[in-house]
Protein backbone atom coordinates (compact mmCIF):
# COMPACT_ATOMS: atom_id res chain seq x y z
CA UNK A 1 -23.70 -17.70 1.84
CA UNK A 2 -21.87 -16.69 -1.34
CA UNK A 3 -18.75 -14.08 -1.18
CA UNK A 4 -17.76 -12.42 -4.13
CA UNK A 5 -15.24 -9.28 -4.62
CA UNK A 6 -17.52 -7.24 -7.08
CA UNK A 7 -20.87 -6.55 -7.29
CA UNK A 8 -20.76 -6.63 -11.05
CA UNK A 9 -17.78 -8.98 -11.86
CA UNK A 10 -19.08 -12.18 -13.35
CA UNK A 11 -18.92 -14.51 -9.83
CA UNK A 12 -21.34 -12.25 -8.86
CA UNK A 13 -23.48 -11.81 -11.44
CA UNK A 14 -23.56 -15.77 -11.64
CA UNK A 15 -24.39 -15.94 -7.85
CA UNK A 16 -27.40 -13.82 -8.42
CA UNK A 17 -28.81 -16.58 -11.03
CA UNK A 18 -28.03 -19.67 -9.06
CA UNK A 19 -29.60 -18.02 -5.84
CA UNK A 20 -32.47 -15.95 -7.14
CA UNK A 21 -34.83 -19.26 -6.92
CA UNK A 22 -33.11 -21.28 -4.36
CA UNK A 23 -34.84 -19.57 -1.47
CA UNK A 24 -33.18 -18.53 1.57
CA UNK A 25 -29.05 -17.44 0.39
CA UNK A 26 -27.19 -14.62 0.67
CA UNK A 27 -24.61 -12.71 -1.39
CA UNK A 28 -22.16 -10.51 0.42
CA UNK A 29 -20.11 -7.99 -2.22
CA UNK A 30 -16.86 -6.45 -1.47
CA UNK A 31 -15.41 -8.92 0.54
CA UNK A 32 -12.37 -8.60 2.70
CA UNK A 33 -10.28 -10.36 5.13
CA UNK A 34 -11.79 -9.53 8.02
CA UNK A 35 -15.25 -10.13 6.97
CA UNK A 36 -13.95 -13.90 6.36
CA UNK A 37 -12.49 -14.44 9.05
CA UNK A 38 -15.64 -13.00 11.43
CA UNK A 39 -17.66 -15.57 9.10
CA UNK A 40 -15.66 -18.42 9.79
CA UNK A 41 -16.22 -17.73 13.21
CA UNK A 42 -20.30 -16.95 13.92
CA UNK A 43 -21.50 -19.09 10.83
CA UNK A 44 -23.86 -20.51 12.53
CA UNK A 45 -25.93 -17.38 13.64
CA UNK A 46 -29.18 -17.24 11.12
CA UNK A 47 -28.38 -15.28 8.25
CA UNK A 48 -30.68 -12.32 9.63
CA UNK A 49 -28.20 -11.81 12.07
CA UNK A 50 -24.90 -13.16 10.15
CA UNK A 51 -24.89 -10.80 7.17
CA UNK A 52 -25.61 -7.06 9.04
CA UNK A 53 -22.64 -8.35 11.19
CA UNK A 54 -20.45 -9.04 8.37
CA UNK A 55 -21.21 -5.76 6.43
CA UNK A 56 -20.38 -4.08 10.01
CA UNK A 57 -17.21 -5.76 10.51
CA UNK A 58 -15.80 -5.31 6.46
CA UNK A 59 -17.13 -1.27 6.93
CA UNK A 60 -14.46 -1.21 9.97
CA UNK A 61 -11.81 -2.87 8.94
CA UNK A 62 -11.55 -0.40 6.24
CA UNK A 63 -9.30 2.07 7.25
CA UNK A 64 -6.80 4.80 5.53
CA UNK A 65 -3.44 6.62 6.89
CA UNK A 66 -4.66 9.64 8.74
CA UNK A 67 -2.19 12.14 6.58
CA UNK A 68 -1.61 11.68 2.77
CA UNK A 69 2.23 10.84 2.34
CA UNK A 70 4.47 13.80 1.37
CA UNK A 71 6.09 13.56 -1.89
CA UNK A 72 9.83 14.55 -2.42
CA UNK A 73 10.12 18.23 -3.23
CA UNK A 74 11.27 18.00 -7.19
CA UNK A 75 13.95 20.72 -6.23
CA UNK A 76 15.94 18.58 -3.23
CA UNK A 77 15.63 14.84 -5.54
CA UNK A 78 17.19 16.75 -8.27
């Protein structure tokens, strides 16, 4: 199992050679914290299992603040 932060950064691109004849591997893009740490955890399920949890788990960790922030009106930070 090989964790990289871009699909297209050069780790990854790399992983893809090393792997592509090496049989059964996996390479898991956009990595985050989460995803580790879940990883770390169930690395011993079989990899058919492992990496659909994974994705799962770094899709819901991702999360944004429900309202945008509101900037300072440009007439009261005069």
């Amino acid at each position: 199992m090989i964790f990289t932060d871009l699909r297209t950064g050069s780790c990854a691109l790399v992983a893809q050679l090393v792997c592509r004849d090496r049989g059964r591997r996996a390479i898991v893009f956009g990595v985050n914290l989460p995803m580790l740490l879940d990883f770390v955890f169930h690395r011993s399920l079989p990899l058919s299992e492992l990496v659909p949890r994974l994705l799962r788990k770094g899709r819901d960790a991702i999360r944004s603040v429900p309202e945008p922030i509101a900037h300072a009106d440009p007439a009261v930070s005069g």
